[in-house]
PDB file of N, CA and C in Angstrom:
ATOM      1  N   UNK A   1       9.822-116.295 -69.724  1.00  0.00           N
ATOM      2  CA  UNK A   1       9.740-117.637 -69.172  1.00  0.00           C
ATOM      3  C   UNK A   1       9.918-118.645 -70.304  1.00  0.00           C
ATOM      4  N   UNK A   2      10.738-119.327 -70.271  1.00  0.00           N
ATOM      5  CA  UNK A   2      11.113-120.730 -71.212  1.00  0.00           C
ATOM      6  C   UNK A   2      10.087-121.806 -70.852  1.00  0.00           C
ATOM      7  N   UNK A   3       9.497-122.395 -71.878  1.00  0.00           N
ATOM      8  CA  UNK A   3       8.752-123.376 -72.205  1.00  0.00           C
ATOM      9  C   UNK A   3       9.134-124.328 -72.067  1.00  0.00           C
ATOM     10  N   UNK A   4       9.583-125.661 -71.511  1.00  0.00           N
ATOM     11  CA  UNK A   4      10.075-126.606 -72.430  1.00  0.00           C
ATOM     12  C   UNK A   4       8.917-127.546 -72.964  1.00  0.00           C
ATOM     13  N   UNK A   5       9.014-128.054 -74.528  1.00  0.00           N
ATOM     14  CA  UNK A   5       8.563-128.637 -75.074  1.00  0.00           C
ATOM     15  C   UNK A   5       9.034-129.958 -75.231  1.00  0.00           C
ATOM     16  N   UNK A   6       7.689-130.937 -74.936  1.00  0.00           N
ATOM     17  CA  UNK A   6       7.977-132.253 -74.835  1.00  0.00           C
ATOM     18  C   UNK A   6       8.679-132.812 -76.542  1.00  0.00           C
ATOM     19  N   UNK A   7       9.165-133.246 -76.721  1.00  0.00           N
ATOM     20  CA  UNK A   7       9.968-134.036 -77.994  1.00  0.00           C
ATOM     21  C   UNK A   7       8.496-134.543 -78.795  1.00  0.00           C
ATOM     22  N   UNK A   8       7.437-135.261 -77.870  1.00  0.00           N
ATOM     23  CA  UNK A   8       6.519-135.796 -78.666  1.00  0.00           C
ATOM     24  C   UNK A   8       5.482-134.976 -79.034  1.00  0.00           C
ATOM     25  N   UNK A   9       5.696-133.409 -78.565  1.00  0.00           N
ATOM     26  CA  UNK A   9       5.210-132.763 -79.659  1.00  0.00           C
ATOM     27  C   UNK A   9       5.627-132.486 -80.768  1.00  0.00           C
ATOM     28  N   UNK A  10       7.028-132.191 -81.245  1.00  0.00           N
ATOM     29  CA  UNK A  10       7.308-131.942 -82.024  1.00  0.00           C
ATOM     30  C   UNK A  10       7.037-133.317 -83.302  1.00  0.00           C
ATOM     31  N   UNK A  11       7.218-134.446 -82.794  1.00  0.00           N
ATOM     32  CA  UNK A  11       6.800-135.310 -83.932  1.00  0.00           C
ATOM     33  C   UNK A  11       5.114-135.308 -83.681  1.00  0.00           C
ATOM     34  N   UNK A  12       4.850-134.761 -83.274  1.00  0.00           N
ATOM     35  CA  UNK A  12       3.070-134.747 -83.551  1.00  0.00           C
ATOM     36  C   UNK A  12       3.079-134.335 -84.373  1.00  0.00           C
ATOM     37  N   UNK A  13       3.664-132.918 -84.756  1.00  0.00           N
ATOM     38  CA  UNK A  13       3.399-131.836 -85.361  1.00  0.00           C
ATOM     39  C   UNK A  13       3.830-132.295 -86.570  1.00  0.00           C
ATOM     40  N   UNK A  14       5.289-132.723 -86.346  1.00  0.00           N
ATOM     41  CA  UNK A  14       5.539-133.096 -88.018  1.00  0.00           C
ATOM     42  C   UNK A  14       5.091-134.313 -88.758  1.00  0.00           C
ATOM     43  N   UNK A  15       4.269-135.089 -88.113  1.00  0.00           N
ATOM     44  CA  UNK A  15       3.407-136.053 -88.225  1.00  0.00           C
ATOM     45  C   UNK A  15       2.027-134.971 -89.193  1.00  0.00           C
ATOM     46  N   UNK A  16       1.586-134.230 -88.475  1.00  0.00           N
ATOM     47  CA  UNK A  16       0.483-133.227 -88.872  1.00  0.00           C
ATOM     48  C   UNK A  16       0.836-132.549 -89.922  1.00  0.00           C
ATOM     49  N   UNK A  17       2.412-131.768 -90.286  1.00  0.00           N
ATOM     50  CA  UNK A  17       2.497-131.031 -91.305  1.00  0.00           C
ATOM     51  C   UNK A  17       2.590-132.342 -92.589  1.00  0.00           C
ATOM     52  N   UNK A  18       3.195-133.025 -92.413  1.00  0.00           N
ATOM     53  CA  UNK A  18       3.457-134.041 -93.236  1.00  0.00           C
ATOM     54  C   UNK A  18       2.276-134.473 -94.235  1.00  0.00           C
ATOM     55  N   UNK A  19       1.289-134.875 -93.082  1.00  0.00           N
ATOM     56  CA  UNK A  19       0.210-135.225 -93.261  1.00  0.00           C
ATOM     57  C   UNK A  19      -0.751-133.597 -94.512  1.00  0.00           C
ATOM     58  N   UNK A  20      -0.712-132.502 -93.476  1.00  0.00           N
ATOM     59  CA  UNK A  20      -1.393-131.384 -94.384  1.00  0.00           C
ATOM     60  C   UNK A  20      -0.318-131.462 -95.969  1.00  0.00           C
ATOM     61  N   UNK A  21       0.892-131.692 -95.690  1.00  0.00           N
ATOM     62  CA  UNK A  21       2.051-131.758 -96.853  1.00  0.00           C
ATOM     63  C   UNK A  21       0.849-132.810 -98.504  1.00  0.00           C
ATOM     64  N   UNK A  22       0.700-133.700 -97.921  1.00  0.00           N
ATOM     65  CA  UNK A  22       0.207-135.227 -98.194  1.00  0.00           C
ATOM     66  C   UNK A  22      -0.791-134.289 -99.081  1.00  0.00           C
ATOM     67  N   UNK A  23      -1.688-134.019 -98.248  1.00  0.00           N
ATOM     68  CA  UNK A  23      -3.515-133.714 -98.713  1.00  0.00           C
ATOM     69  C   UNK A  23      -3.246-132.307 -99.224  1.00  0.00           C
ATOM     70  N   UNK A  24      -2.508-131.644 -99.315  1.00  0.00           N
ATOM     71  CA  UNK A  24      -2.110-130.179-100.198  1.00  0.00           C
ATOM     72  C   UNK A  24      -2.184-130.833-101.648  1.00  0.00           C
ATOM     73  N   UNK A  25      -0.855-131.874-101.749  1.00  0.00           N
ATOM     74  CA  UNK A  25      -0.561-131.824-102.871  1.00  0.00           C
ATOM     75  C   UNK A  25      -2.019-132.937-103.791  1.00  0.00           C
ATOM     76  N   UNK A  26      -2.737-133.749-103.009  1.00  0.00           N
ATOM     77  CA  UNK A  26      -3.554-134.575-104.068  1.00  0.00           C
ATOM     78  C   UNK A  26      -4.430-133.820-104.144  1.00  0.00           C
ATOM     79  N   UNK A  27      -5.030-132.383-103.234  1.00  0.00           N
ATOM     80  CA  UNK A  27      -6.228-131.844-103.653  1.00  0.00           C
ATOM     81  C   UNK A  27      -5.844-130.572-104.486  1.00  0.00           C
ATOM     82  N   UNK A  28      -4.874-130.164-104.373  1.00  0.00           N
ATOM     83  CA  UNK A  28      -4.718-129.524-105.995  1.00  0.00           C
ATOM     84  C   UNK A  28      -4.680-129.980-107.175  1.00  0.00           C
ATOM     85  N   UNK A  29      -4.040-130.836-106.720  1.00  0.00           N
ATOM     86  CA  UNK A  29      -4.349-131.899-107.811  1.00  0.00           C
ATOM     87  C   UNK A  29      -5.760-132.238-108.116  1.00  0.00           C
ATOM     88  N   UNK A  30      -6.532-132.717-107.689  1.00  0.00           N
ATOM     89  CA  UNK A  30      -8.139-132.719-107.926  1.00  0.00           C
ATOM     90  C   UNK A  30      -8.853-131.328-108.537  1.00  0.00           C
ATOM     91  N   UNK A  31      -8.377-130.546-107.862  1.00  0.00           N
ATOM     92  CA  UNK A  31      -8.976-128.919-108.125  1.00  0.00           C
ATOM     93  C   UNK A  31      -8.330-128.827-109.565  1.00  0.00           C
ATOM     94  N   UNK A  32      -7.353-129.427-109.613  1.00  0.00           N
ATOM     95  CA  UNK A  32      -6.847-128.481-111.255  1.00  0.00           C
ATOM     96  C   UNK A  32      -7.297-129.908-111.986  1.00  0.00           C
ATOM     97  N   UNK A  33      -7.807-131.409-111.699  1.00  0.00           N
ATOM     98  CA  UNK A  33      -8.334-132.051-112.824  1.00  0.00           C
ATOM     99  C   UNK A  33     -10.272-131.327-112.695  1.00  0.00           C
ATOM    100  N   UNK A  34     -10.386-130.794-112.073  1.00  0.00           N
ATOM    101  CA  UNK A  34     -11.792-130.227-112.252  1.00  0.00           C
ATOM    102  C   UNK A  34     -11.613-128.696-112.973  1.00  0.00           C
ATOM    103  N   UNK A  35     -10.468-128.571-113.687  1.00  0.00           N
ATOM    104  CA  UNK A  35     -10.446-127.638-114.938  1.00  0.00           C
ATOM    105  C   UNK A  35     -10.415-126.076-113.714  1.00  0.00           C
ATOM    106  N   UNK A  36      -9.476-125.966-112.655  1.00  0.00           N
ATOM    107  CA  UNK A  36      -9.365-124.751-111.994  1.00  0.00           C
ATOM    108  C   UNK A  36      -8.204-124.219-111.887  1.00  0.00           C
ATOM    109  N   UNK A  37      -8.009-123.029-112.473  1.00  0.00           N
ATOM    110  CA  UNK A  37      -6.697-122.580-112.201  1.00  0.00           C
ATOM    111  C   UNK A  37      -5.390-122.605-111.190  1.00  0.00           C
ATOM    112  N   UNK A  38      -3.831-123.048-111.930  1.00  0.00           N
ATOM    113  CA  UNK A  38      -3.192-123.257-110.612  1.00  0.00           C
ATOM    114  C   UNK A  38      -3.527-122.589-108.831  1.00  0.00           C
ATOM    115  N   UNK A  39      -3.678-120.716-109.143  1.00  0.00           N
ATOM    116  CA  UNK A  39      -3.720-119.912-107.953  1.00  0.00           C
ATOM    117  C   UNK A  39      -4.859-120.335-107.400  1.00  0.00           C
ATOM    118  N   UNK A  40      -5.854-120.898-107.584  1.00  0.00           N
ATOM    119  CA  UNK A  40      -7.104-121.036-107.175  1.00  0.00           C
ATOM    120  C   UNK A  40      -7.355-121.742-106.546  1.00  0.00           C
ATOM    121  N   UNK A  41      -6.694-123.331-107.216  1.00  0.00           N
ATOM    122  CA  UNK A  41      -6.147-124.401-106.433  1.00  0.00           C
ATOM    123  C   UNK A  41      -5.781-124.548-105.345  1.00  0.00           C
ATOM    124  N   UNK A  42      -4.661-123.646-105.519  1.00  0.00           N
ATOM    125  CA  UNK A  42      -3.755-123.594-104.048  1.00  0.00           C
ATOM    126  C   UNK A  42      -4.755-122.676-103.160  1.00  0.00           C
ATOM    127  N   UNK A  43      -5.421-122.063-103.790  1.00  0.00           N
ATOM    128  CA  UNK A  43      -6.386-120.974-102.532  1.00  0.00           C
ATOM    129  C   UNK A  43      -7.506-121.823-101.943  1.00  0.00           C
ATOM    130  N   UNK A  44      -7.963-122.782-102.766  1.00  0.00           N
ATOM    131  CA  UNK A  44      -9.019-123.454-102.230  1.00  0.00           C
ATOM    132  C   UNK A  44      -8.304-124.454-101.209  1.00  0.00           C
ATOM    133  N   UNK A  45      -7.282-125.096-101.961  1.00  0.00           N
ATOM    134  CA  UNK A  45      -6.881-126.276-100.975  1.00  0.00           C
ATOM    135  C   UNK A  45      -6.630-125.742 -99.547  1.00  0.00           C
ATOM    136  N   UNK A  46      -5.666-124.941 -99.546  1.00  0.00           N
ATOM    137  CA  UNK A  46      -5.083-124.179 -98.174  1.00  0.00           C
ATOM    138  C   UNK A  46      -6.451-123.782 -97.358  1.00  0.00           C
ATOM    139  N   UNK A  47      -7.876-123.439 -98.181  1.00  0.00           N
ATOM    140  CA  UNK A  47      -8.748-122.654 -97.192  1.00  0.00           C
ATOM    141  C   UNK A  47      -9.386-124.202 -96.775  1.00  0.00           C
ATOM    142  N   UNK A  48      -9.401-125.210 -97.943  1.00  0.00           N
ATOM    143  CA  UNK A  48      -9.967-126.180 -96.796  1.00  0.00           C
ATOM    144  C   UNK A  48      -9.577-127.122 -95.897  1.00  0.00           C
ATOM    145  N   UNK A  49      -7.797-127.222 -96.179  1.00  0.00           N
ATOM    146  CA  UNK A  49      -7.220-127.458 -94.864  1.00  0.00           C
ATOM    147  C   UNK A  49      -7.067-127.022 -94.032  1.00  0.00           C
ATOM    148  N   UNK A  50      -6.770-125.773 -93.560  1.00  0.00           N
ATOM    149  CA  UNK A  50      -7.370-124.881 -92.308  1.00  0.00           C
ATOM    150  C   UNK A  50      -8.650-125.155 -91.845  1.00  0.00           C
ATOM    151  N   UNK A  51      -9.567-125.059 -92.664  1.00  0.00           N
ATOM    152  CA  UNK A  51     -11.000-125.300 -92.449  1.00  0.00           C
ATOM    153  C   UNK A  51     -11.042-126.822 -91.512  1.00  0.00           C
ATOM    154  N   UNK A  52     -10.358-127.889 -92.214  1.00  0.00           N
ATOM    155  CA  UNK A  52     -10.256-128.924 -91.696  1.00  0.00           C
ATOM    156  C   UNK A  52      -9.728-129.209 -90.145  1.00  0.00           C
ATOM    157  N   UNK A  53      -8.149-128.810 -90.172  1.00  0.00           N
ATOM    158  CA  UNK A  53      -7.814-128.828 -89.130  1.00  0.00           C
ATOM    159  C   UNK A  53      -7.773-127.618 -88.143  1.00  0.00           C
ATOM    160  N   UNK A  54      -8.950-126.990 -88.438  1.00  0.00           N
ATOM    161  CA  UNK A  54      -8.616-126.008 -87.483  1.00  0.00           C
ATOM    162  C   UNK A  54     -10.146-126.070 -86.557  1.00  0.00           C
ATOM    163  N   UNK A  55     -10.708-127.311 -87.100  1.00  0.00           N
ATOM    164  CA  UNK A  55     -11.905-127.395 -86.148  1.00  0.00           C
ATOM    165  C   UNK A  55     -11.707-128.340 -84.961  1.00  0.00           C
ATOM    166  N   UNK A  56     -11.763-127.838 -83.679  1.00  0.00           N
ATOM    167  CA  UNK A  56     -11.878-127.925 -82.518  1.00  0.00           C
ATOM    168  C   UNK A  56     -12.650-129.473 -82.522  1.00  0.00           C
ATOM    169  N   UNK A  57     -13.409-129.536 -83.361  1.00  0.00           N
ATOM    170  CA  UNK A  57     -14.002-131.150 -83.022  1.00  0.00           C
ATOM    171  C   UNK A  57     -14.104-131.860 -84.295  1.00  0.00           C
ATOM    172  N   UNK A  58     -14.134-133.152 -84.123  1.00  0.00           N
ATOM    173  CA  UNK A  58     -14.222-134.111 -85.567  1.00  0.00           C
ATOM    174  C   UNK A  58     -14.892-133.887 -86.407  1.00  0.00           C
ATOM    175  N   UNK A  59     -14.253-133.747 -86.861  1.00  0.00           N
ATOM    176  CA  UNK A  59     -15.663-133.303 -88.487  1.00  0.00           C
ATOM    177  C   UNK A  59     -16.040-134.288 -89.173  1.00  0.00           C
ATOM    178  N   UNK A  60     -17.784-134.288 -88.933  1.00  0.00           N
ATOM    179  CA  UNK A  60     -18.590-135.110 -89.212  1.00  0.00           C
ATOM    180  C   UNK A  60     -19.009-135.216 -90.915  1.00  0.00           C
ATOM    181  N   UNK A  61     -19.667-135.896 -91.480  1.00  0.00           N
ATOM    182  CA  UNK A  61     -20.094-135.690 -92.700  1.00  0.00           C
ATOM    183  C   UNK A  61     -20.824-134.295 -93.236  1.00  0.00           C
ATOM    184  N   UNK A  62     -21.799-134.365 -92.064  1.00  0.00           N
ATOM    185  CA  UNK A  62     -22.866-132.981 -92.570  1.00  0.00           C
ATOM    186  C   UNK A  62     -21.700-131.543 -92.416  1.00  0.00           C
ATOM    187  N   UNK A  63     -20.729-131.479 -91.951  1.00  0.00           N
ATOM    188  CA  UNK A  63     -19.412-130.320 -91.685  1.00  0.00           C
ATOM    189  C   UNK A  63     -18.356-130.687 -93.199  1.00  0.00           C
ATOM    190  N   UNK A  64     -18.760-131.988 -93.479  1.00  0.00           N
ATOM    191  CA  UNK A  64     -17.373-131.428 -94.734  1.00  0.00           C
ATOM    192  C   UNK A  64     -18.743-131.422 -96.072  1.00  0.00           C
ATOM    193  N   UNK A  65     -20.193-131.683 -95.901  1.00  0.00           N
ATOM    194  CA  UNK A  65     -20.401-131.203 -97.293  1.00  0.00           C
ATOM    195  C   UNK A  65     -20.635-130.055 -96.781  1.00  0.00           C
ATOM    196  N   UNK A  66     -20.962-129.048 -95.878  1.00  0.00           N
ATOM    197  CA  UNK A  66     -21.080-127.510 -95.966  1.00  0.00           C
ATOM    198  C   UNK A  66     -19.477-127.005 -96.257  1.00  0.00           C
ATOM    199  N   UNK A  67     -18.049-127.648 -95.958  1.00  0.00           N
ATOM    200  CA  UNK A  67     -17.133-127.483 -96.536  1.00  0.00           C
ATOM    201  C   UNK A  67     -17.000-127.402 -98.434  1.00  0.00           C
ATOM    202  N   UNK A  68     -17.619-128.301 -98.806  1.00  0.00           N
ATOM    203  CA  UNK A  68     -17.619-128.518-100.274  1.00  0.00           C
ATOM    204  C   UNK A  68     -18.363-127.764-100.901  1.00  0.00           C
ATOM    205  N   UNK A  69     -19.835-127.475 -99.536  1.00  0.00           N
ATOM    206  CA  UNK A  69     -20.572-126.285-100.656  1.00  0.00           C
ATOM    207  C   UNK A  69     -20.193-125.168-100.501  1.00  0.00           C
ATOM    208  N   UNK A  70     -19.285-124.562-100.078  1.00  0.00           N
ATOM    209  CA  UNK A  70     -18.710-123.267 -98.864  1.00  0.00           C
ATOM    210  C   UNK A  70     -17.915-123.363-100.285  1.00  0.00           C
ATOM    211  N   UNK A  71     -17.078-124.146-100.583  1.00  0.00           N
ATOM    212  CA  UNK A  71     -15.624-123.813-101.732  1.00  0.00           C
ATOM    213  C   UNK A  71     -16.118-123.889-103.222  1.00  0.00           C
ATOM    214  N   UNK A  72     -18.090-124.654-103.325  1.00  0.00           N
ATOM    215  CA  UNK A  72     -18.234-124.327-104.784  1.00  0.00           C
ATOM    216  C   UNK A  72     -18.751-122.971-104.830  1.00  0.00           C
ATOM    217  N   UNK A  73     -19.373-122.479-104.002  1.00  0.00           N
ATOM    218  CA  UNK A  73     -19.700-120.702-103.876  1.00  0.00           C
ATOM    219  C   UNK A  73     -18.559-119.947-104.120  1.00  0.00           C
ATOM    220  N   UNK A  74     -17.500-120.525-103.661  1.00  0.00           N
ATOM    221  CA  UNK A  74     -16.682-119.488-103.660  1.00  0.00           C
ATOM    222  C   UNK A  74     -16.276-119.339-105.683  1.00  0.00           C
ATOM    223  N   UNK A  75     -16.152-120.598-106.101  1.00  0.00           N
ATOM    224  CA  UNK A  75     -15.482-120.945-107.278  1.00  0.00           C
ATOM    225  C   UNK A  75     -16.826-120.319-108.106  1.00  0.00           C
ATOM    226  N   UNK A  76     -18.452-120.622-107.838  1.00  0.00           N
ATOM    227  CA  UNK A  76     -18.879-119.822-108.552  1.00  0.00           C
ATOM    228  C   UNK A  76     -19.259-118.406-108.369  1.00  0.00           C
ATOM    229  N   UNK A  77     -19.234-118.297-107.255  1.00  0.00           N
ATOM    230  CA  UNK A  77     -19.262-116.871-107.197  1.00  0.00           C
ATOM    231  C   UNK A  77     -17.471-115.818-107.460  1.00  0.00           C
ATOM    232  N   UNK A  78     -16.985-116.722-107.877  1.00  0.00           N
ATOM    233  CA  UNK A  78     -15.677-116.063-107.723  1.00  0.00           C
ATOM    234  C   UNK A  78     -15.222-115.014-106.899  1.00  0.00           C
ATOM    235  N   UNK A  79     -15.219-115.066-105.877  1.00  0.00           N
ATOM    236  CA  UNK A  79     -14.979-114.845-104.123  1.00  0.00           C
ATOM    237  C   UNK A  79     -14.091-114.931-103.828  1.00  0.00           C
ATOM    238  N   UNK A  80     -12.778-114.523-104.195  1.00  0.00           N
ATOM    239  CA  UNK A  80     -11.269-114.823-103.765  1.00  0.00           C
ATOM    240  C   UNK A  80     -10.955-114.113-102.880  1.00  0.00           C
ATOM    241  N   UNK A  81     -10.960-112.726-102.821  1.00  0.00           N
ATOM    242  CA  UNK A  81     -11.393-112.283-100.997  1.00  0.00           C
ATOM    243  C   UNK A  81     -11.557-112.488-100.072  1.00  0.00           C
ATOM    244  N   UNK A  82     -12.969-113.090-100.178  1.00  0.00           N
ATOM    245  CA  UNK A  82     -13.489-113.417 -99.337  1.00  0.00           C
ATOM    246  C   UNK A  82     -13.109-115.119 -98.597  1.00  0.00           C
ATOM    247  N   UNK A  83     -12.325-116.081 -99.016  1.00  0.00           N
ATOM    248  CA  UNK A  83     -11.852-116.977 -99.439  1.00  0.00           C
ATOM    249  C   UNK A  83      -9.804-116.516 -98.427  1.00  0.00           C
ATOM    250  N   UNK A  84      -9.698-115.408 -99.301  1.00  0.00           N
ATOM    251  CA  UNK A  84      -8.132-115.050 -98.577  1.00  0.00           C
ATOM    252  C   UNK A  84      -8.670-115.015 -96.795  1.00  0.00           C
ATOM    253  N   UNK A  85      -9.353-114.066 -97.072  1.00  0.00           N
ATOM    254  CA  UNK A  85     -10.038-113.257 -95.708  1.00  0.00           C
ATOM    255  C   UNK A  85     -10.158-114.750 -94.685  1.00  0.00           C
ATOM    256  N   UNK A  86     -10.739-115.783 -94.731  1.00  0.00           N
ATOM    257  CA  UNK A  86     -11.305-116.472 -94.212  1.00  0.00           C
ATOM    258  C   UNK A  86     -10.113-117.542 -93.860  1.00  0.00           C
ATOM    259  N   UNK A  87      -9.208-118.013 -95.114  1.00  0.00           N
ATOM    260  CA  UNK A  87      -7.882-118.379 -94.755  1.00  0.00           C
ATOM    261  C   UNK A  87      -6.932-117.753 -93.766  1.00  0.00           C
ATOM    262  N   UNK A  88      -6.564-116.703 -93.619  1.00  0.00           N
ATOM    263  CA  UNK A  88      -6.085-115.928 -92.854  1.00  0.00           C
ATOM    264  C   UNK A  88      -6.356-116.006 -91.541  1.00  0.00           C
ATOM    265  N   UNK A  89      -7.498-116.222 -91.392  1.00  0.00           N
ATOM    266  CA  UNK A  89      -8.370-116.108 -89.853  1.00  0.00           C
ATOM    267  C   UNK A  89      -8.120-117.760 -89.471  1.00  0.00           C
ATOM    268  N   UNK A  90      -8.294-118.295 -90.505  1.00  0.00           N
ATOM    269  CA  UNK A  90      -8.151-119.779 -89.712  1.00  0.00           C
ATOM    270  C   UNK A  90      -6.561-120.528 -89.432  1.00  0.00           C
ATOM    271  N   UNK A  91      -5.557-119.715 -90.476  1.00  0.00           N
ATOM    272  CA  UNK A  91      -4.549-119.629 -90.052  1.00  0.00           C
ATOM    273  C   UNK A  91      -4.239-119.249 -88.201  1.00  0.00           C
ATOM    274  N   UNK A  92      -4.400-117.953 -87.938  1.00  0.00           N
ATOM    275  CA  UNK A  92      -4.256-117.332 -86.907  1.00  0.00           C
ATOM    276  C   UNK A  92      -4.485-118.280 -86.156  1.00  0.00           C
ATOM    277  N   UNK A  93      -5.745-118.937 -86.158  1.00  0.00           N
ATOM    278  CA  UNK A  93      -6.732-119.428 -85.546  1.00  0.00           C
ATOM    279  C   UNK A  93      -5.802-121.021 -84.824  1.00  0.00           C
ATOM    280  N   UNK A  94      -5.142-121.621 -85.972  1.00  0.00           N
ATOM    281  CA  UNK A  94      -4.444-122.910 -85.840  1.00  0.00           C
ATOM    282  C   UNK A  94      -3.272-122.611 -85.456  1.00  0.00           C
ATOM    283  N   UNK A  95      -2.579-121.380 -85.417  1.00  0.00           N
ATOM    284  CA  UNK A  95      -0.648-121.243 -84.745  1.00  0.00           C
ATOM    285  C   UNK A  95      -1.246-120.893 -83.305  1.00  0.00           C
ATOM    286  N   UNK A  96      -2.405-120.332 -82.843  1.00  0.00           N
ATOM    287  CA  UNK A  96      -2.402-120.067 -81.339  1.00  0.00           C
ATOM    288  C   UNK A  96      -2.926-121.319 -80.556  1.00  0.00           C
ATOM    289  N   UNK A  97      -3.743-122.444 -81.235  1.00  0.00           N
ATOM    290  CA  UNK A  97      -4.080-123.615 -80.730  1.00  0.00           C
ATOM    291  C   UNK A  97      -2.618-124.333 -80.650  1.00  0.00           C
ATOM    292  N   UNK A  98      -2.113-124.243 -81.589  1.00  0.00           N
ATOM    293  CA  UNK A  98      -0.303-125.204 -81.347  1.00  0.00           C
ATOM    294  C   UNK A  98      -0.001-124.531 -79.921  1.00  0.00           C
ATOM    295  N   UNK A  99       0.559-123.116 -79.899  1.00  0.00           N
ATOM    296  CA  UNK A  99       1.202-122.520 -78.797  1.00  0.00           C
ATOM    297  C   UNK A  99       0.228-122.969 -77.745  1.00  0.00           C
ATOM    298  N   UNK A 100      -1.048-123.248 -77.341  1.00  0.00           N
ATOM    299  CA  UNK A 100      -1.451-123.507 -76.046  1.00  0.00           C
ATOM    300  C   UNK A 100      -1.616-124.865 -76.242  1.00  0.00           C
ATOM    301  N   UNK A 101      -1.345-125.924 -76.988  1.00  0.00           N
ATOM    302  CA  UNK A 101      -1.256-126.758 -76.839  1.00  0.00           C
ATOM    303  C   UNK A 101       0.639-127.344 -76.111  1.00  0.00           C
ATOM    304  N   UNK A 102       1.379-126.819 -76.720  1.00  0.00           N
ATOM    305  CA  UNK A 102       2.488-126.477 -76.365  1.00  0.00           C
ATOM    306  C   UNK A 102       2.754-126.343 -74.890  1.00  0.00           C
ATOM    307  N   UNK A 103       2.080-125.382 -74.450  1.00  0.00           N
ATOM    308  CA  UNK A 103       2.424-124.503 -73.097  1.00  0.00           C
ATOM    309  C   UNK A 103       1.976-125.812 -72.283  1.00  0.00           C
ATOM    310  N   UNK A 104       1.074-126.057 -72.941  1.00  0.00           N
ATOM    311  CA  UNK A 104      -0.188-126.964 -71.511  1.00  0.00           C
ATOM    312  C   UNK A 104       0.966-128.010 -71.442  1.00  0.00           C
ATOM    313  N   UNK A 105       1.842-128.669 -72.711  1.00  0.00           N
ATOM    314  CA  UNK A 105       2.782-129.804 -71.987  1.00  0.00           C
ATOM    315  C   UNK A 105       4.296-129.524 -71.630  1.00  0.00           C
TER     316      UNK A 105
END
């Protein structure tokens, strides 16, 4: 069965990647002026943009400092695993919300 997709999703979306495009590149940037390795960077940023947009409701203050303390555990506990593991899932998590967001228009 063919979908058709409204046009104004697609600029939602690239409105949204644009946007994750945007906040990728200044928070690695932050992560590597707080003295953290390039790969790490990119592992933290990616886990807390997923983290970000992959929550179902607005994220309030008390949700992004358990975000901030969630990514200094990881950095001191050096947890990269556990960190992939959790990226991964919230990946999954954000391509099946697009597709039923999709379907529904």
């Amino acid at each position: 069965m063919d979908h058709h997709i409204n046009p104004a999703v697609n600029q939602i979306l690239d409105i949204v990647y644009s946007s994750v495009e945007r906040s990728y590149i200044l928070l690695v940037s932050g992560f590597r002026d707080m003295a953290v390795d390039e790969f790490r960077a990119g592992l933290l940023t990616g886990l807390l943009l997923t983290k970000i947009y992959c929550n179902e409701e607005i994220i309030d203050g008390a949700e992004c400092a358990d975000i901030v303390l969630y990514i200094s555990s990881i950095l001191d506990n050096n947890d990269i695993e556990k960190a992939i593991e959790d990226l991964y899932i919230g990946i999954e998590h954000r391509e099946s919300n697009i597709e039923e967001i999709a379907i529904a228009i």
